[in-house]
Structures are given as structure tokens and as C-alpha cells.
PDB file of N, CA and C in Angstrom:
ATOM      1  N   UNK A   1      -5.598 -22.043  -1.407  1.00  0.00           N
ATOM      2  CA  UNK A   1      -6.121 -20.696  -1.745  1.00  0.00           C
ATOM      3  C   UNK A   1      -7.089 -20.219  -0.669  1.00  0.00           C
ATOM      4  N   UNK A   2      -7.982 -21.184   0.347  1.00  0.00           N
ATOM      5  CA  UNK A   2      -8.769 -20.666   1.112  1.00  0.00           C
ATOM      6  C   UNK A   2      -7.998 -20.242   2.386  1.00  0.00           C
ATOM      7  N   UNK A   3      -6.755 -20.586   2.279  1.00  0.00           N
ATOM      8  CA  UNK A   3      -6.008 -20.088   3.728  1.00  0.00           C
ATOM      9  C   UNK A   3      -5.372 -18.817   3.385  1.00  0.00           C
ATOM     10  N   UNK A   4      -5.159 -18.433   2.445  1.00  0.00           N
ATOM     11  CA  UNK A   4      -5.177 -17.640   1.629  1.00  0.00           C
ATOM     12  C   UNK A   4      -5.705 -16.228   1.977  1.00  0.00           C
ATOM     13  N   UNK A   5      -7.204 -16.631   1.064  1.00  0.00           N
ATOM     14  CA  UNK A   5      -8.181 -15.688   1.896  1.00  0.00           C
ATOM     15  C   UNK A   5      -8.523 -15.282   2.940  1.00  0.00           C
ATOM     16  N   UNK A   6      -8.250 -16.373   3.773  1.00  0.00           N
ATOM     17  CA  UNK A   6      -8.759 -16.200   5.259  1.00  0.00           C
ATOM     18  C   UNK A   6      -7.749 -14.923   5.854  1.00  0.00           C
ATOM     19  N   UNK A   7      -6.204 -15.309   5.236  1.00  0.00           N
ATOM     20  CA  UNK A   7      -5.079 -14.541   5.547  1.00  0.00           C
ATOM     21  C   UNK A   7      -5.371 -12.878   5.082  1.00  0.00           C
ATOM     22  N   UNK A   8      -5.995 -13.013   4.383  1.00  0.00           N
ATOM     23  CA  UNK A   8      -6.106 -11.477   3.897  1.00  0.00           C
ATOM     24  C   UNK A   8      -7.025 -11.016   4.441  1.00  0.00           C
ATOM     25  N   UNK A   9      -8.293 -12.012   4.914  1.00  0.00           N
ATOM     26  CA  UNK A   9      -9.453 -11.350   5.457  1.00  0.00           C
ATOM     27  C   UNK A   9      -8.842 -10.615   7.042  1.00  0.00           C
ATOM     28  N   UNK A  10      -8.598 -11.384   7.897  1.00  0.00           N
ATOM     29  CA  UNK A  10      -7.357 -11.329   8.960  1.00  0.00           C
ATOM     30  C   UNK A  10      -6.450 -10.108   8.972  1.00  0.00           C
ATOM     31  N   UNK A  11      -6.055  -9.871   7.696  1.00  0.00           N
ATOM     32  CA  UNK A  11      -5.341  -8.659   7.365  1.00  0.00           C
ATOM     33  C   UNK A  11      -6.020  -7.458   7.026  1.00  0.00           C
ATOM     34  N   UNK A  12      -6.864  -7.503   6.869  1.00  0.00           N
ATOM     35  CA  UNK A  12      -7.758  -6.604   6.591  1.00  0.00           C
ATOM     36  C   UNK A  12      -8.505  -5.967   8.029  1.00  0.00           C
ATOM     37  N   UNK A  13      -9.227  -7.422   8.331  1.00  0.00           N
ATOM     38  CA  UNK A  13      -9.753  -6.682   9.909  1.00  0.00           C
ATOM     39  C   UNK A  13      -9.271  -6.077  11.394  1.00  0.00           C
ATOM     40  N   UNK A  14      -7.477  -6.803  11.194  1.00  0.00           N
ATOM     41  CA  UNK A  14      -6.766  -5.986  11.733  1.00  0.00           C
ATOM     42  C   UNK A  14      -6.456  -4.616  11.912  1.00  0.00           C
ATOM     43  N   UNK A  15      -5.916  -4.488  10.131  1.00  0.00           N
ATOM     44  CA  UNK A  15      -5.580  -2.785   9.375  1.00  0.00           C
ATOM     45  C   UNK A  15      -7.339  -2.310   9.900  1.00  0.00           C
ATOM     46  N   UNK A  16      -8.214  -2.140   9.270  1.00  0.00           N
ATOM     47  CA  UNK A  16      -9.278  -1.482  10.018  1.00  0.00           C
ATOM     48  C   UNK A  16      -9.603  -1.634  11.505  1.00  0.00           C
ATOM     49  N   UNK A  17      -9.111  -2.640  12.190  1.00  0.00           N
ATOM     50  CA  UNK A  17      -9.356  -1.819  13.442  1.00  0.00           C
ATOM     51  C   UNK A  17      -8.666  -1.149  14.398  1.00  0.00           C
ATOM     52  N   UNK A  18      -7.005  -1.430  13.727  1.00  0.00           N
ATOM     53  CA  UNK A  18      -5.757  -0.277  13.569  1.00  0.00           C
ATOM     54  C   UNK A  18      -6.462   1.070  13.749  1.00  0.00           C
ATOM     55  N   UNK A  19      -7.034   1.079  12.448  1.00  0.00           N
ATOM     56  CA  UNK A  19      -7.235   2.801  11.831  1.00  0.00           C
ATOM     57  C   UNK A  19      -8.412   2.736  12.927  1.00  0.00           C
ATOM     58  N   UNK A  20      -9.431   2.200  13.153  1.00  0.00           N
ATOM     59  CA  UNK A  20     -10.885   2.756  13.944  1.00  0.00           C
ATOM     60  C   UNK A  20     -10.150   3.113  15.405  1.00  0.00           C
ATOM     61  N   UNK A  21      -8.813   2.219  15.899  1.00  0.00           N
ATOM     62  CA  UNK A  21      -8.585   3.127  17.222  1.00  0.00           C
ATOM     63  C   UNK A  21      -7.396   4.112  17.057  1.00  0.00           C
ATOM     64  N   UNK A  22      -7.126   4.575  15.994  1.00  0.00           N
ATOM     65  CA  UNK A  22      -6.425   5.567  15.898  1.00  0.00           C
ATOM     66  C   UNK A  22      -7.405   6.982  15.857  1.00  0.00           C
ATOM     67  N   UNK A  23      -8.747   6.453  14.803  1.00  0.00           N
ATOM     68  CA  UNK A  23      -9.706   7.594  14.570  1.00  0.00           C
ATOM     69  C   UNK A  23      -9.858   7.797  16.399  1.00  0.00           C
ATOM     70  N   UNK A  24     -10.206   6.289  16.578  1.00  0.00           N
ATOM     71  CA  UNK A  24     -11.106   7.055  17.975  1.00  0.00           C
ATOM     72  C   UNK A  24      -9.933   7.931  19.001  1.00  0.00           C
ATOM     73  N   UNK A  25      -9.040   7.295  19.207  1.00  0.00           N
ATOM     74  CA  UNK A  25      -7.982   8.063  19.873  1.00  0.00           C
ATOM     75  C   UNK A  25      -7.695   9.097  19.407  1.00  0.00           C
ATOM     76  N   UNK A  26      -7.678   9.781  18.431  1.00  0.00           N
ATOM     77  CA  UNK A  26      -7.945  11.683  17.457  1.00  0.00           C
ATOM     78  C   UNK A  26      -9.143  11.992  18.107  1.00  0.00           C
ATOM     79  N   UNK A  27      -9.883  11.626  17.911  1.00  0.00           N
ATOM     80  CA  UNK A  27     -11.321  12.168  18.702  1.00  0.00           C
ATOM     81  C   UNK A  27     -11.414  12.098  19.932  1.00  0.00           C
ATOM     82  N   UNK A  28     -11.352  11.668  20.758  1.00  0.00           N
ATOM     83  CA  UNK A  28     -10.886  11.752  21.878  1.00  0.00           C
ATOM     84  C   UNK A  28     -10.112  12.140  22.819  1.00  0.00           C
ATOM     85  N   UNK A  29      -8.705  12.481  21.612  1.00  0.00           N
ATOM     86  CA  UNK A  29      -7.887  14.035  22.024  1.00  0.00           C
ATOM     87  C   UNK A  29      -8.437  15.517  22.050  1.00  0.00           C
ATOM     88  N   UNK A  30      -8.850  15.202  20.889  1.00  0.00           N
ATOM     89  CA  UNK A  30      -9.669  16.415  20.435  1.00  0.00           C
ATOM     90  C   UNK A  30     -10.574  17.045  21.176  1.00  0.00           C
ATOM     91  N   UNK A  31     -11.345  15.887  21.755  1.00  0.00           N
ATOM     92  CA  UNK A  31     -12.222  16.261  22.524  1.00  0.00           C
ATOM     93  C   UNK A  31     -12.178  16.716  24.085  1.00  0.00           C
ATOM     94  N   UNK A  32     -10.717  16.076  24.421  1.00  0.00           N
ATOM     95  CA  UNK A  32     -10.209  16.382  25.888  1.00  0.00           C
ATOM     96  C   UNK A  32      -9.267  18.242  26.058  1.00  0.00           C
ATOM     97  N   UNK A  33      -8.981  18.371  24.460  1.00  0.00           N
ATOM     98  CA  UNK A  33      -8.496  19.438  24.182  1.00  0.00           C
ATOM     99  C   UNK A  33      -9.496  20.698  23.727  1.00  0.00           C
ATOM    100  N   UNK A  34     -10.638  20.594  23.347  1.00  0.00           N
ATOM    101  CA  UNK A  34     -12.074  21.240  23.305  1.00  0.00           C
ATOM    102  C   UNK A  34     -12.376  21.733  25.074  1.00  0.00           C
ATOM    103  N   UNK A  35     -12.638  20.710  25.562  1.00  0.00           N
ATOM    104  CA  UNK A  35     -13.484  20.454  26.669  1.00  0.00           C
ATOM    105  C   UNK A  35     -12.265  21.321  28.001  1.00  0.00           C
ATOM    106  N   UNK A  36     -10.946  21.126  28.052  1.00  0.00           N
ATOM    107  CA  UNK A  36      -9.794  22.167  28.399  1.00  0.00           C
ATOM    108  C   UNK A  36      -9.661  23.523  28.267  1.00  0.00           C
ATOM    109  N   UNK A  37     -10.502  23.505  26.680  1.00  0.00           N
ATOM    110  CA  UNK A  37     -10.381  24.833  26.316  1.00  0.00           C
ATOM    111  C   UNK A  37     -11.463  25.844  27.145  1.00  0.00           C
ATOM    112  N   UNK A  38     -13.043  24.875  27.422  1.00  0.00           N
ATOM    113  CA  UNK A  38     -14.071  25.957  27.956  1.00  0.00           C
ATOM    114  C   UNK A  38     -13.793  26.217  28.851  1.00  0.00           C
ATOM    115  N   UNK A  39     -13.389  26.590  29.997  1.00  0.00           N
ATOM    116  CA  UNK A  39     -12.823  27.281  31.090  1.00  0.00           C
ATOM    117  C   UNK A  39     -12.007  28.556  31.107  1.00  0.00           C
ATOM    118  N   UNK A  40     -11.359  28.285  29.719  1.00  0.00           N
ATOM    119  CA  UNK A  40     -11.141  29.966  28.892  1.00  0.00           C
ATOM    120  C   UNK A  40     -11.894  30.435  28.840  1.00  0.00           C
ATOM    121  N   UNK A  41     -12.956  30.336  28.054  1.00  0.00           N
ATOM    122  CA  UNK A  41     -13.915  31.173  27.171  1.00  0.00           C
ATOM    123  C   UNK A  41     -14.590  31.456  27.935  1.00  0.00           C
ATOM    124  N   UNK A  42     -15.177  30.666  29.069  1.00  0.00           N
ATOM    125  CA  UNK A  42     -15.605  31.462  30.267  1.00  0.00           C
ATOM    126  C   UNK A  42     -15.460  31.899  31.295  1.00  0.00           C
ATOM    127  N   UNK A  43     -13.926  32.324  30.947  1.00  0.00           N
ATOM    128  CA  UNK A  43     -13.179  32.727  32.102  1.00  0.00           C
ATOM    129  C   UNK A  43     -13.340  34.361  32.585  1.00  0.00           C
TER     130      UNK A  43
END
């Protein structure tokens, strides 16, 4: 049962740090697509 756990813990900190570089990679589009945009606005 403790290999078990360990297996899920493992599974877990994977899936979250899946999702934390997906967030960061959205934000970081986002932000390259913001930062593209000011050269319009003060165009």
C-alpha cells in the first residue's frame, strides 16, 4: 500500500506540473501577444 501512495503522490506532482507549464506557457503567449500589440497603439 505504501508503493501505492508513493504512485499516486508521483501522479499527482507530475499532473500539476503538467498544468503549471501549460498555465505558464498561456501567459507567456499572452504576454508576447500584448507586448506585439503596443507598437499599434502607438503607432
Amino acid at each position: 500500500t505504501k508503493l501505492s501512495i508513493q504512485l499516486i503522490r508521483f501522479l499527482i506532482t507530475t499532473k500539476s506540473l503538467m498544468v503549471a507549464q501549460q498555465v505558464l506557457s498561456i501567459s507567456w503567449y499572452s504576454l508576447a501577444i500584448e507586448y506585439s500589440c503596443w507598437p499599434f497603439l502607438f503607432a
